[in-house]
C-alpha atoms as a PDB file:
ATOM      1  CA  UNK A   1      66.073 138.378 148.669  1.00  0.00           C
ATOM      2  CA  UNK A   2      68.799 140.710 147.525  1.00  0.00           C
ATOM      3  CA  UNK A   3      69.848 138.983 144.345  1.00  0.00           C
ATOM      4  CA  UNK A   4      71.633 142.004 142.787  1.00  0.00           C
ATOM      5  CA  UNK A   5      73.530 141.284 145.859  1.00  0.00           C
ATOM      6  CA  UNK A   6      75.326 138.368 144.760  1.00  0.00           C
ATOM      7  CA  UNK A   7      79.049 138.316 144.488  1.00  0.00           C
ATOM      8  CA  UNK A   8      81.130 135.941 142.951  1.00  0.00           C
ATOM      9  CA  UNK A   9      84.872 136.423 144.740  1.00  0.00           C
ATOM     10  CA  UNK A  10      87.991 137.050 142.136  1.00  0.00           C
ATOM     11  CA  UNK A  11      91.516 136.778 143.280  1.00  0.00           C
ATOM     12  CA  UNK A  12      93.141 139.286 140.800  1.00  0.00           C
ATOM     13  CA  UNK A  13      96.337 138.745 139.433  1.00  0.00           C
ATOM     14  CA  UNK A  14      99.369 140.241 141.114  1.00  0.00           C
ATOM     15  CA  UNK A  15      97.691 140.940 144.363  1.00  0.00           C
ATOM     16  CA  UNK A  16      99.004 139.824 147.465  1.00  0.00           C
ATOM     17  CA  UNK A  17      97.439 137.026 149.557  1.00  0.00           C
ATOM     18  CA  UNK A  18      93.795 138.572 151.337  1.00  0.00           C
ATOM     19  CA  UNK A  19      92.750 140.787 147.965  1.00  0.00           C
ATOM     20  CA  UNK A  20      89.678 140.183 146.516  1.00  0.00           C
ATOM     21  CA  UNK A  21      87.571 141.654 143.735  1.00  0.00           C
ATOM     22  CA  UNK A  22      83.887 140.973 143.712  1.00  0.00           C
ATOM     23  CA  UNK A  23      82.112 140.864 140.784  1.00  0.00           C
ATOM     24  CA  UNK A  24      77.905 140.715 139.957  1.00  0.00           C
ATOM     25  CA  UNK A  25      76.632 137.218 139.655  1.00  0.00           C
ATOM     26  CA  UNK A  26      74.119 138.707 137.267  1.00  0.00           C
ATOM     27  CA  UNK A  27      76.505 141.472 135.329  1.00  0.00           C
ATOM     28  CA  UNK A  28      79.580 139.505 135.395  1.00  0.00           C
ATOM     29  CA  UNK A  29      80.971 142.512 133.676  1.00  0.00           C
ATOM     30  CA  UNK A  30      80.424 144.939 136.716  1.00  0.00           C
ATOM     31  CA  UNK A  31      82.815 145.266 139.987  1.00  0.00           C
ATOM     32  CA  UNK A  32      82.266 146.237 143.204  1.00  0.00           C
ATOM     33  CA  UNK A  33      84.701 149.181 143.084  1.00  0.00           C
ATOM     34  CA  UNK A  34      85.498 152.277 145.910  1.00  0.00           C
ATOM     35  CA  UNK A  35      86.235 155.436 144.158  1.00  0.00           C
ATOM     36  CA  UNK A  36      86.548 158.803 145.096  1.00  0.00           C
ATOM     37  CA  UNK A  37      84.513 158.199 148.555  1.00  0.00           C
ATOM     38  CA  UNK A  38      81.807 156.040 146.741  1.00  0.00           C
ATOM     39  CA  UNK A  39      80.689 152.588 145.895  1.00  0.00           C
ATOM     40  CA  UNK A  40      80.137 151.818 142.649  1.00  0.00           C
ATOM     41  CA  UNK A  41      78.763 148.818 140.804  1.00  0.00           C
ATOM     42  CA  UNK A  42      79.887 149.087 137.710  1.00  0.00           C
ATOM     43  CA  UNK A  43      84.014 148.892 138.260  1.00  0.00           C
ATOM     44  CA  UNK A  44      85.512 147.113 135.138  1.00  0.00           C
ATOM     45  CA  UNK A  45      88.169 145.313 137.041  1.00  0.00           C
ATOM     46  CA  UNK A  46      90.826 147.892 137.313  1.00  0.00           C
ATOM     47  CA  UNK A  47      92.618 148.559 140.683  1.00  0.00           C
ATOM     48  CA  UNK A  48      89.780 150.489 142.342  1.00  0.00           C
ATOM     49  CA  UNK A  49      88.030 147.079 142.718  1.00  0.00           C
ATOM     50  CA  UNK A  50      91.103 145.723 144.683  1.00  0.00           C
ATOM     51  CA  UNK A  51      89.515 144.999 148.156  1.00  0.00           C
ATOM     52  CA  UNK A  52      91.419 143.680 151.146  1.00  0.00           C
ATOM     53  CA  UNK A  53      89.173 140.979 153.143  1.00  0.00           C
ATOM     54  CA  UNK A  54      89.357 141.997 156.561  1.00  0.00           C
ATOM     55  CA  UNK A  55      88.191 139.046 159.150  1.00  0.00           C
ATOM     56  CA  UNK A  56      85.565 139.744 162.269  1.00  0.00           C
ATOM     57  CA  UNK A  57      85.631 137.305 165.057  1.00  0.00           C
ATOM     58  CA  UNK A  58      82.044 136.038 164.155  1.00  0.00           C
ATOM     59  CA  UNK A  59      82.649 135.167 161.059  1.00  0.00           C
ATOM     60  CA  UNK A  60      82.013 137.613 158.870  1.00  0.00           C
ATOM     61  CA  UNK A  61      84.327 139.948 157.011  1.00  0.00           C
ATOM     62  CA  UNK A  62      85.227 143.772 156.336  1.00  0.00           C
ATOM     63  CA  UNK A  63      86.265 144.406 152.582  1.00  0.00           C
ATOM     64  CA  UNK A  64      88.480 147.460 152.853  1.00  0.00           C
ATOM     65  CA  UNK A  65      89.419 149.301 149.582  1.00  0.00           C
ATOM     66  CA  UNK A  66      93.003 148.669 148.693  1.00  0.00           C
ATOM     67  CA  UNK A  67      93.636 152.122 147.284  1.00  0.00           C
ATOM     68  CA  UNK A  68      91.930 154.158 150.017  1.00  0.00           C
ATOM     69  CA  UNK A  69      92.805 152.368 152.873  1.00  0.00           C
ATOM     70  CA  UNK A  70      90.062 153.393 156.010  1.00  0.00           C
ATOM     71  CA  UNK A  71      87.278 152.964 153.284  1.00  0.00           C
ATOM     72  CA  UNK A  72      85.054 150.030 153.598  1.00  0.00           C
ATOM     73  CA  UNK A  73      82.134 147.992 151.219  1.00  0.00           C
ATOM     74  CA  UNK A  74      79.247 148.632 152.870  1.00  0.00           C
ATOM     75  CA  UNK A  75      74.745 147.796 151.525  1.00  0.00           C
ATOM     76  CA  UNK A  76      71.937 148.811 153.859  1.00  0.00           C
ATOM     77  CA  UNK A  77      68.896 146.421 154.003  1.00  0.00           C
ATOM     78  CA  UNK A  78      67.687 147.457 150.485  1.00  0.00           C
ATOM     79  CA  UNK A  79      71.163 146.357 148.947  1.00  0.00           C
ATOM     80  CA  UNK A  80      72.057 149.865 148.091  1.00  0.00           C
ATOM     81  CA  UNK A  81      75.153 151.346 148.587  1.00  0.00           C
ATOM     82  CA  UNK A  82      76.400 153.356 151.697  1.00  0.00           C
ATOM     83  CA  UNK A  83      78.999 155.940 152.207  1.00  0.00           C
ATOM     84  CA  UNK A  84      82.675 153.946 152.424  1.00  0.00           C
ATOM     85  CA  UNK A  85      83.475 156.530 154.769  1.00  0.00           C
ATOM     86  CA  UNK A  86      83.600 156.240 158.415  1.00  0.00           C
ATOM     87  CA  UNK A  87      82.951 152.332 158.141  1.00  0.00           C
ATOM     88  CA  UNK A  88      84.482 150.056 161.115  1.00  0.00           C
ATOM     89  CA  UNK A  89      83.559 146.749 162.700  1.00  0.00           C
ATOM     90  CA  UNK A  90      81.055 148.177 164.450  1.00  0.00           C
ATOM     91  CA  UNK A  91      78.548 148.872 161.572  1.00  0.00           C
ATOM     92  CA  UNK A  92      76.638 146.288 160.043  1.00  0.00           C
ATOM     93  CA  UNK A  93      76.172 147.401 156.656  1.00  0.00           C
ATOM     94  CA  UNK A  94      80.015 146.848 156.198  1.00  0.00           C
ATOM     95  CA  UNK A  95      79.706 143.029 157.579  1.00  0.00           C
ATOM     96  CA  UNK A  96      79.534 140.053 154.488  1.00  0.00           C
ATOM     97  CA  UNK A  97      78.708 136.566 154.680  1.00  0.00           C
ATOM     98  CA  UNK A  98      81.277 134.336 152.768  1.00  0.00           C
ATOM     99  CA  UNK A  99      79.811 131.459 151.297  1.00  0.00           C
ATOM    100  CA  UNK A 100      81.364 128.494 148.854  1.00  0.00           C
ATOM    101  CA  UNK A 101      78.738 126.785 146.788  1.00  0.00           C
ATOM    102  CA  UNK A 102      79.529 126.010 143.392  1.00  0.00           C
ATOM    103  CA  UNK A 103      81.917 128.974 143.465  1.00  0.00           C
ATOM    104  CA  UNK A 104      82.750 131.795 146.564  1.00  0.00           C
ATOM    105  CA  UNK A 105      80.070 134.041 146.770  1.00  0.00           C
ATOM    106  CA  UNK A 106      79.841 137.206 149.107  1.00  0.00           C
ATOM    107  CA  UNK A 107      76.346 137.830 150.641  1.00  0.00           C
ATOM    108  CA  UNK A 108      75.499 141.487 151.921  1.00  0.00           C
ATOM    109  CA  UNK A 109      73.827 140.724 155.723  1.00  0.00           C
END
């Protein structure tokens, strides 16, 4: 499995309806974040880790960075992170499972 894969889902403060951050199940100090063309892990919560969910008609979603619009979350098979660039509904590395157990969790396909 793909355990460092495991996102809880945070609405942030102030954000309008549909943003989202993710943060590590296992480092609940670490964000998902999209910064200068990247992916990063280790985000500390600050608006970089603003994501907009982004539905796709088979239930799964996009997460599209709120400050660089056009630039999308995206793991390959290994969990690792891609390029945000270039990203669209088309590309499966960019499509997450939404899950509520306990709490939401997003799961990387």
């Amino acid at each position: 499995g793909h355990d460092q894969s495991l996102f809880t889902v945070v609405i942030p403060a102030g954000q309008p309806p549909g943003v989202v951050m993710l943060r590590n199940v296992f480092f609940p100090g670490c964000h998902i974040a999209i910064k200068g063309n990247s992916i990063h892990g280790d985000g500390k919560g600050h608006k970089f880790c603003n994501l907009r969910v982004k539905p796709l008609p088979d239930n799964y979603v996009m997460f599209e960075s709120v400050e660089s619009p056009g630039q999308y979350l995206a793991l390959d098979s290994r969990g690792v992170c891609r390029s945000p660039l270039g990203m669209g509904p088309g590309d499966q590395d960019a499509h997450f499972f939404v899950r509520v157990d306990k709490q939401l969790h997003a799961y990387s396909t």
